[in-house]
Protein backbone atom coordinates (compact mmCIF):
# COMPACT_ATOMS: atom_id res chain seq x y z
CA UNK A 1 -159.64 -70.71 -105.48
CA UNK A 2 -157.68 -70.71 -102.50
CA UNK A 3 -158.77 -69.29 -98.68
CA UNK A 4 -156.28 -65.91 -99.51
CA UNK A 5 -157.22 -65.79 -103.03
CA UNK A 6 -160.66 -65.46 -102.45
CA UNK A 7 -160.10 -63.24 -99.57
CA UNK A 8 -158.17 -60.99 -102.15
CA UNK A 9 -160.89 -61.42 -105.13
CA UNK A 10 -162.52 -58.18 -106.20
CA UNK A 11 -160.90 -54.87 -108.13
CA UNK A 12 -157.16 -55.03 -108.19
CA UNK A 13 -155.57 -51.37 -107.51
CA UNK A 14 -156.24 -48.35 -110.63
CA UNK A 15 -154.41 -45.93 -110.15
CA UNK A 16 -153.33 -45.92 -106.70
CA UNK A 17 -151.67 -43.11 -104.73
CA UNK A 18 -147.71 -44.27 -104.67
CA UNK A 19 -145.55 -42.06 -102.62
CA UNK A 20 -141.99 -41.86 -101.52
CA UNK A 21 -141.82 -40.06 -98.34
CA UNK A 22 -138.33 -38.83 -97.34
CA UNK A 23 -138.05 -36.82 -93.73
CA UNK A 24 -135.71 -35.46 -91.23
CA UNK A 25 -136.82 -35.11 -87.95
CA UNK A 26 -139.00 -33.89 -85.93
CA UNK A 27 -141.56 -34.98 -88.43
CA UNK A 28 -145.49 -35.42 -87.58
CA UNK A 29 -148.12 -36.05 -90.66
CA UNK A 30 -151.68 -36.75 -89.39
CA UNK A 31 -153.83 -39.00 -92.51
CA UNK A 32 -157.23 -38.09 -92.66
CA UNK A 33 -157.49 -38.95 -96.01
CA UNK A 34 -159.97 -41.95 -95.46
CA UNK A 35 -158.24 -44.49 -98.10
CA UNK A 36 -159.65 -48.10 -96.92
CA UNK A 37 -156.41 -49.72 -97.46
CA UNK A 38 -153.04 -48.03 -96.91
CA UNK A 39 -149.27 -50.29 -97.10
CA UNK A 40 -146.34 -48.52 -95.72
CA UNK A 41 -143.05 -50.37 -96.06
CA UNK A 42 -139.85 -48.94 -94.01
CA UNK A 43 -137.12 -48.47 -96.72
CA UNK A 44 -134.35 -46.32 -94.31
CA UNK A 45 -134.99 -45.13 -90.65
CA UNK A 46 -137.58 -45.64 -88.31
CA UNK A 47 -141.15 -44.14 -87.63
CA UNK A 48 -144.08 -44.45 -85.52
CA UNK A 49 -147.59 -45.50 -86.92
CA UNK A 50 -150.05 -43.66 -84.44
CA UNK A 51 -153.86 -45.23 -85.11
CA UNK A 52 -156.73 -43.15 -83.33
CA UNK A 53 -157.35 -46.11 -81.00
CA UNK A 54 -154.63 -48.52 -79.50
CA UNK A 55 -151.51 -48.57 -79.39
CA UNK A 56 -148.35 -47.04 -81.48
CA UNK A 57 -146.58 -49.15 -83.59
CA UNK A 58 -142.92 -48.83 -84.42
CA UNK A 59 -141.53 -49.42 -87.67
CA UNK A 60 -137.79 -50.39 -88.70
CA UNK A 61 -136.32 -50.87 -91.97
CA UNK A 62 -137.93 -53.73 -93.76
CA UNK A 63 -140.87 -54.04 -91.72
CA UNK A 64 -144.69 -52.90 -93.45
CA UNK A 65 -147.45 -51.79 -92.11
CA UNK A 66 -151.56 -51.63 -93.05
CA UNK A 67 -153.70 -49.31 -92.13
CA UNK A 68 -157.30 -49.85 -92.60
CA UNK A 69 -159.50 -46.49 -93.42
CA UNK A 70 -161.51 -44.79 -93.05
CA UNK A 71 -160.05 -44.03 -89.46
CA UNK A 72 -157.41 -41.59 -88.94
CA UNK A 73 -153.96 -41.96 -88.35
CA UNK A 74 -150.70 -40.41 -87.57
CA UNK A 75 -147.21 -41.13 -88.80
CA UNK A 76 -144.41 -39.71 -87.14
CA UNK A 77 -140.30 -39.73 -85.82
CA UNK A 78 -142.12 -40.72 -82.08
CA UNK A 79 -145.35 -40.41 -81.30
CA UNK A 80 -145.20 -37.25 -79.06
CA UNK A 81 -144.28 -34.90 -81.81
CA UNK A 82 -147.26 -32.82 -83.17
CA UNK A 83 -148.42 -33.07 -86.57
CA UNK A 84 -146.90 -30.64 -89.20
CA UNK A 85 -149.18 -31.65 -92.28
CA UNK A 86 -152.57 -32.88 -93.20
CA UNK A 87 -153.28 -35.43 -95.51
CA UNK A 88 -156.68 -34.84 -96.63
CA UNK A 89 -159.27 -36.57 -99.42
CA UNK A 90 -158.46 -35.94 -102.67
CA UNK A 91 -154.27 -36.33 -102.38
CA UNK A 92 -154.46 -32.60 -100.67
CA UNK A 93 -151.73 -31.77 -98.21
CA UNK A 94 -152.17 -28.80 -95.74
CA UNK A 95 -150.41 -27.51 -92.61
CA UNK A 96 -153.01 -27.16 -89.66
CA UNK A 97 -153.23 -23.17 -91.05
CA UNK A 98 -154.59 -24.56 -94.29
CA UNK A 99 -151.51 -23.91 -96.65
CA UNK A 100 -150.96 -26.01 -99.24
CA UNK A 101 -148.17 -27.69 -98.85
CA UNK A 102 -147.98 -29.63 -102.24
CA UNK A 103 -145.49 -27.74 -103.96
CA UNK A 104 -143.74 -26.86 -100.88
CA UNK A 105 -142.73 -30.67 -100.16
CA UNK A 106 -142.54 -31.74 -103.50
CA UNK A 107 -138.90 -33.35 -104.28
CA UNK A 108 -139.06 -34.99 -107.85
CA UNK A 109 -141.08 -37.62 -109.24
CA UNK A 110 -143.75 -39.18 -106.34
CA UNK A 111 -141.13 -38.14 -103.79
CA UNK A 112 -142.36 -35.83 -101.08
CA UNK A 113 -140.98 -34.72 -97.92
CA UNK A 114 -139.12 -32.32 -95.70
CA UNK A 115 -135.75 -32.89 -96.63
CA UNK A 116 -134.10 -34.84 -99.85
CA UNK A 117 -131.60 -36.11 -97.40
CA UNK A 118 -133.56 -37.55 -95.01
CA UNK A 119 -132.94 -40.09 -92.57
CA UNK A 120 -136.10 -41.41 -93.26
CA UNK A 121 -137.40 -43.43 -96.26
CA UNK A 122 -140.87 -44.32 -96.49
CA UNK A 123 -142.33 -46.10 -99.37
CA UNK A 124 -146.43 -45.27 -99.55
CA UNK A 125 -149.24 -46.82 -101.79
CA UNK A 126 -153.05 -46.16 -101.13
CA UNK A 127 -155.89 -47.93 -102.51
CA UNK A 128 -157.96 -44.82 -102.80
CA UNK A 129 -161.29 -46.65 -103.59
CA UNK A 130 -163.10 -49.30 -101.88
CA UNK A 131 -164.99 -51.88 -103.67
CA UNK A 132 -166.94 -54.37 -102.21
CA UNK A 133 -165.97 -57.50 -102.74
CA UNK A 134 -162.32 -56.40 -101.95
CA UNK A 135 -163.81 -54.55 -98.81
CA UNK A 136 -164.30 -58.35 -97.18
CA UNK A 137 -160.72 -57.85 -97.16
CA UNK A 138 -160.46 -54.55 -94.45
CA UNK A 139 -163.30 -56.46 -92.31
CA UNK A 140 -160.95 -59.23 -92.07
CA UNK A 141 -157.52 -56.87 -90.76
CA UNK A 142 -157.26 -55.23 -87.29
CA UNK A 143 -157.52 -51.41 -87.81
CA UNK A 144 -153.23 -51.45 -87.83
CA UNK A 145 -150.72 -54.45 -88.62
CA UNK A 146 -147.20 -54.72 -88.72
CA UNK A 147 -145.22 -57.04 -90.16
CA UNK A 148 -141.82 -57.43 -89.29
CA UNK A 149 -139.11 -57.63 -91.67
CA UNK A 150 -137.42 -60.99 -89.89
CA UNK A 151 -140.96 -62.49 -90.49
CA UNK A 152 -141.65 -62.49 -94.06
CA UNK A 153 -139.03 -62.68 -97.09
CA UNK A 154 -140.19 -60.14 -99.76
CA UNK A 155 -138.24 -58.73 -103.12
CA UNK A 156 -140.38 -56.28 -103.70
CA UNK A 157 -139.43 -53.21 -101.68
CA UNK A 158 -136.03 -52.99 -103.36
CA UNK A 159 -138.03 -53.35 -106.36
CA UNK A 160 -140.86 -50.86 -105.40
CA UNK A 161 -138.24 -48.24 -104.34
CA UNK A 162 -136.64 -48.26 -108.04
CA UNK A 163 -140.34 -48.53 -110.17
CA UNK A 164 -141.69 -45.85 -107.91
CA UNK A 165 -139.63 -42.71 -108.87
CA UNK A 166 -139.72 -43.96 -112.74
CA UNK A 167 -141.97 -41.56 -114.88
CA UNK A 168 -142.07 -44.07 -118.43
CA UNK A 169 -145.04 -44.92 -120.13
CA UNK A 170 -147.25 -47.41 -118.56
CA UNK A 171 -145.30 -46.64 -115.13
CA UNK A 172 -149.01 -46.48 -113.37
CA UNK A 173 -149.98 -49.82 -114.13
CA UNK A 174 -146.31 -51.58 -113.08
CA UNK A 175 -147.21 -49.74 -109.52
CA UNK A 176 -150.74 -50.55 -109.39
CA UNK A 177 -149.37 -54.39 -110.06
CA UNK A 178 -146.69 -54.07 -107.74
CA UNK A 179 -148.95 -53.02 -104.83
CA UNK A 180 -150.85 -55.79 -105.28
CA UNK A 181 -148.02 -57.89 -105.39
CA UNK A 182 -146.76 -56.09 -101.65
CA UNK A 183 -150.11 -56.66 -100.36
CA UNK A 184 -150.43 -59.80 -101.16
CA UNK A 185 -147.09 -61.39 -99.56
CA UNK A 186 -148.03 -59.17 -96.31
CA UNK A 187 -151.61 -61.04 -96.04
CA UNK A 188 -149.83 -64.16 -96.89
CA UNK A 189 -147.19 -63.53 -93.58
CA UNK A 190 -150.01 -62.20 -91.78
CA UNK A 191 -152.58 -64.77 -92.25
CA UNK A 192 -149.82 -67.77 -91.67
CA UNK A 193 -149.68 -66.76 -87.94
CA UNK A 194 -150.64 -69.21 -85.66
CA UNK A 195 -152.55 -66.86 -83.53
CA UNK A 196 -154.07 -64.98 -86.45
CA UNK A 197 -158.04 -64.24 -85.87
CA UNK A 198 -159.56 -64.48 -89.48
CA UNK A 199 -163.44 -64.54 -90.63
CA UNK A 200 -165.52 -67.33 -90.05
CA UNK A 201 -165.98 -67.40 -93.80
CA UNK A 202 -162.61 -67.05 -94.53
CA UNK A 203 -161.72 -70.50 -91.93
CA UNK A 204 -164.78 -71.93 -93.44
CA UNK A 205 -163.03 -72.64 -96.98
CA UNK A 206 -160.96 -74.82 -95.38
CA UNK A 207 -163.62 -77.30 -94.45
CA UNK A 208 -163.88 -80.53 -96.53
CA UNK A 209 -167.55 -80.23 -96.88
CA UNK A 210 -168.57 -76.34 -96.63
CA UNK A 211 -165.35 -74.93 -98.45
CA UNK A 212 -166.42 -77.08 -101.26
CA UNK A 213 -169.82 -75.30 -101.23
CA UNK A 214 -168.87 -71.87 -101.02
CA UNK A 215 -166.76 -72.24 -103.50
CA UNK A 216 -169.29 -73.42 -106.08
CA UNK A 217 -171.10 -70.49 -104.95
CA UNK A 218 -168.50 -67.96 -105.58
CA UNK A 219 -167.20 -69.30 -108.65
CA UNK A 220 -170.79 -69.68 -110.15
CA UNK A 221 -172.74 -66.87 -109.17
CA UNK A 222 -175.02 -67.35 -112.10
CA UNK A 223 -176.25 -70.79 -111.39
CA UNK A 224 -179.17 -71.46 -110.00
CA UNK A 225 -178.71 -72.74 -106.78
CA UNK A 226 -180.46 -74.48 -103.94
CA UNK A 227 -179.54 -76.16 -100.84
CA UNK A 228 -180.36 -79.45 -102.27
CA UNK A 229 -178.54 -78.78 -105.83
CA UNK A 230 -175.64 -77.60 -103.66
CA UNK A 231 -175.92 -80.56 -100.83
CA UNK A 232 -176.01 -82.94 -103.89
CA UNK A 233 -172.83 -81.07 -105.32
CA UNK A 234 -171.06 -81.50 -102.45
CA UNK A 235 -171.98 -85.51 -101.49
CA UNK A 236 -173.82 -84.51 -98.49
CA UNK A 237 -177.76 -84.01 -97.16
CA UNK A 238 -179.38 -81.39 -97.46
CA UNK A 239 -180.19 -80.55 -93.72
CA UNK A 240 -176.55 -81.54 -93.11
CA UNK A 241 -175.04 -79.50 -95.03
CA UNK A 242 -177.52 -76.10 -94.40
CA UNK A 243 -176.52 -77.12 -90.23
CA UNK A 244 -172.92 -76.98 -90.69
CA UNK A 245 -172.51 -74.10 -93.66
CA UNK A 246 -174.55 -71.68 -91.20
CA UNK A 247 -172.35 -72.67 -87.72
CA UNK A 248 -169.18 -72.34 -89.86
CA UNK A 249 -170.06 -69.60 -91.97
CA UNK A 250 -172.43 -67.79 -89.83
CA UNK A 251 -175.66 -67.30 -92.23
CA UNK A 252 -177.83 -69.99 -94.25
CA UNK A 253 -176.22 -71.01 -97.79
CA UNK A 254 -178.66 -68.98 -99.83
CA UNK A 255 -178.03 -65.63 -97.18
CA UNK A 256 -174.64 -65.83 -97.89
CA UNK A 257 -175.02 -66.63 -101.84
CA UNK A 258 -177.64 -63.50 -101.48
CA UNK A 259 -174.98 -61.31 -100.34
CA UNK A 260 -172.25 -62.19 -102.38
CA UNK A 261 -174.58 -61.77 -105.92
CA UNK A 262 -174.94 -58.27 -104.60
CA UNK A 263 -171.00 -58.04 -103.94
CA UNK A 264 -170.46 -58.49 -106.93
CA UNK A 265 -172.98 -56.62 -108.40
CA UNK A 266 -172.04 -53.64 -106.90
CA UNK A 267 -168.78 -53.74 -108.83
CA UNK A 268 -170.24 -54.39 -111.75
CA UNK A 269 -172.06 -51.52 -111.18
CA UNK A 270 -168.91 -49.10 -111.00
CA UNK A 271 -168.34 -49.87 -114.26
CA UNK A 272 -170.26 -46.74 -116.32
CA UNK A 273 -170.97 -49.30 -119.55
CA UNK A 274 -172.57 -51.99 -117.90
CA UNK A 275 -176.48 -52.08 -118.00
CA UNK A 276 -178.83 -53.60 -115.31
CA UNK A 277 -179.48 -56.39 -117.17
CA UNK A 278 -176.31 -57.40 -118.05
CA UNK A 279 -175.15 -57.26 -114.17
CA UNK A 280 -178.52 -59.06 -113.48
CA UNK A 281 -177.50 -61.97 -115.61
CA UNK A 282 -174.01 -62.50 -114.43
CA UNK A 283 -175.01 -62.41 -111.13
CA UNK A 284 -178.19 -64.74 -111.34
CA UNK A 285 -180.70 -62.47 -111.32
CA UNK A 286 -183.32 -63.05 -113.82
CA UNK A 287 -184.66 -59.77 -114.76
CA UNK A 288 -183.38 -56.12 -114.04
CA UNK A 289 -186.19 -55.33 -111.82
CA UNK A 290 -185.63 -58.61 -109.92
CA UNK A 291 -181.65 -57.18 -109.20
CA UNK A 292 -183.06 -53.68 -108.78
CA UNK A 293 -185.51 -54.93 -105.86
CA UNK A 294 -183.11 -57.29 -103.94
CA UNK A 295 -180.37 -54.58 -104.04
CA UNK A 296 -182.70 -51.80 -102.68
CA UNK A 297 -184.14 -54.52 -99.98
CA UNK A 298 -180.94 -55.55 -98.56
CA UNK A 299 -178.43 -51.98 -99.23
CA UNK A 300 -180.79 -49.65 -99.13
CA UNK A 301 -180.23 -47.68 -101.76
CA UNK A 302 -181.24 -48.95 -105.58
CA UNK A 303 -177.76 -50.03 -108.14
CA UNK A 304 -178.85 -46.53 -110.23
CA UNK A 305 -178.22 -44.58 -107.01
CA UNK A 306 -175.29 -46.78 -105.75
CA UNK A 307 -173.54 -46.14 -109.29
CA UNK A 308 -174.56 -42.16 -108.54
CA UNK A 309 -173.18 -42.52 -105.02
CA UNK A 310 -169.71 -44.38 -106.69
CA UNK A 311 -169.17 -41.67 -109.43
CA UNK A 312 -169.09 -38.82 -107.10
CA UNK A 313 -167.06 -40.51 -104.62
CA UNK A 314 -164.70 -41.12 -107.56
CA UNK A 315 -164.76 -37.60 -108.79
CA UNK A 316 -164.20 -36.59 -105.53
C-alpha cells in the first residue's frame, strides 16, 4: 500500500450529498453544515470560497476546492456580499429568517440554485460522515485547498456534471464512486507539490526501514506484534528500529499500532451487525473485554457507547 493509498484507507463515500449549484449574482450561501470533507469543482463562472479563518480563495472554471469541517464556511460571487441561505446539518437550507428554502431553490434533479440560467455552475459532493480511519485524512489538509485547473489533468468533472443530474437505478453508488475518484486525483495534485506539508506518518512510509514497518502493521492488524518480531521483519535491531520509527513517526511502534487497532475498530463498530468479539479479533484483541478496556482507556468512551454516539449522529 502506497503513502496516498493508505492516507485514503478507511470508508469510501455512502451516500454522499451531490449537488449542482447554479446562481446568478449577487449570491452569498454560508455552510454550517459541519460535513468533514467537502469537494467543490468550478464547472462555469467564478466564486469565492470564504473559510472562517484566513484568507478567501477564488475559484475559476476547472479549478476544485476542499473544505475540511466541521468549521464554517462561506461561498459566494465576492466575498463582501452577505449570505442569502443557510446550509445547516441534516441537508436543511434556510434564509437567515428561518424559511425553508428547499423547495424554493429546487431546479430538477440535485440541481439547486437561484436561477436555471446562471452564470454560475458549481458541482458539490459532501462526505456527510466522518470515520476514523478516513479522518487521518482531514488532519492531514489545511482547513481550505485549491487546486488549480492548469495544475492537475482530471476527466472527471465533465463526467461528474453528466452522472450527477441522472436519476437511474444505482445512480447513488456511480456518485459515491465518482467522488472518490475526484478526491482522489485532487490529493494526488495536492500531495505532489514540492512545498506540500504532510504528516510525519504519512512521510514516514517512504522510509526504507520504518515504511516497511508500518506497513506490516497496518496491513496485519491481527498479528501479534512486538518490536523485536517487527525489527526482525524488517532486517534491523530492535533498539534501532524503536529510535528511528518514534523520530519519524512521532510515537513508539506499539503506540502507534495501539492507535490504529482502535481506528479501525471504531469502524468496525459503525457497522450495527458486528459483535465485540468479532471486532476484537480482527483487530488483535484477544477477548471482548480486553477491546472494551483499551478503547474506554485511550477514547474515553466504551465501543457500546461509541456505536450509540455513531447511530444518532447518523440519524441525525
Amino acid at each position: 500500500m502506497d503513502a496516498l493509498a493508505s492516507l485514503l484507507d478507511g470508508p469510501r463515500a455512502r451516500g454522499a450529498f451531490l449537488l449542482r449549484a447554479v446562481m446568478e449574482p449577487p449570491w452569498s450561501v454560508r455552510i454550517e453544515d459541519r460535513a468533514p470533507l467537502c469537494v467543490m469543482t468550478m464547472a462555469r463562472g467564478e466564486a469565492w470560497v470564504v473559510p472562517e479563518t484566513g484568507s478567501a480563495l477564488r475559484l475559476r472554471p476547472g479549478d476544485v476546492a476542499i473544505a475540511r469541517g466541521p468549521d464554517p464556511y462561506t461561498v459566494a460571487d465576492d466575498p463582501a456580499t452577505a449570505p442569502q441561505a443557510w446550509i445547516l446539518p441534516g441537508e436543511v437550507c434556510r434564509t437567515a429568517e428561518g424559511e425553508d428554502l428547499a423547495e424554493t431553490m429546487a431546479l430538477g434533479v440535485r440541481t439547486w440554485g437561484n436561477s436555471p440560467d446562471g452564470s454560475t455552475t458549481m458541482l458539490i459532493g459532501s462526505y456527510l460522515l466522518e470515520g476514523e480511519i478516513s479522518g487521518r485524512l482531514p488532519a492531514a489538509l489545511p482547513p481550505l485547498l485549491v487546486v488549480p485547473g492548469e495544475q492537475w489533468d482530471c476527466p472527471l468533472m465533465p463526467w461528474l456534471a453528466e452522472e450527477i443530474v441522472k436519476d437511474e437505478p444505482g445512480q447513488e453508488a456511480v456518485l459515491d464512486r465518482l467522488l472518490d475518484l475526484l478526491l482522489i486525483s485532487v490529493l494526488r495534485a495536492w500531495f505532489s507539490r514540492p512545498e506540500a506539508e504532510t504528516p510525519a506518518w504519512y512521510r514516514a512510509l517512504g522510509d526504507p526501514v520504518v515504511g516497511p514497518a508500518l506497513r506490516l502493521l497496518q496491513n496485519h492488524p491481527a498479528y501479534p506484534w512486538t518490536v523485536a518480531g517487527l525489527a526482525a521483519r524488517t532486517g534491523i535491531s530492535r533498539a534501532a528500529l524503536a529510535r528511528r520509527f518514534t523520530t519519524l513517526v512521532g510515537e513508539p511502534p506499539m503506540a502507534y499500532l495501539t492507535g490504529w487497532r482502535l481506528a479501525l475498530a471504531a469502524d468496525l463498530l459503525r457497522e450495527p451487525d458486528a459483535t465485540l468479539g468479532s471486532v476484537a479479533r480482527q483487530v488483535g484483541y484477544g477477548s471482548a473485554f480486553a477491546l472494551s478496556a483499551a478503547f474506554k482507556r485511550e477514547r474515553g468512551v466504551s465501543p457500546r457507547e461509541h456505536r450509540a454516539l455513531h447511530a444518532a449522529a447518523s440519524a441525525g
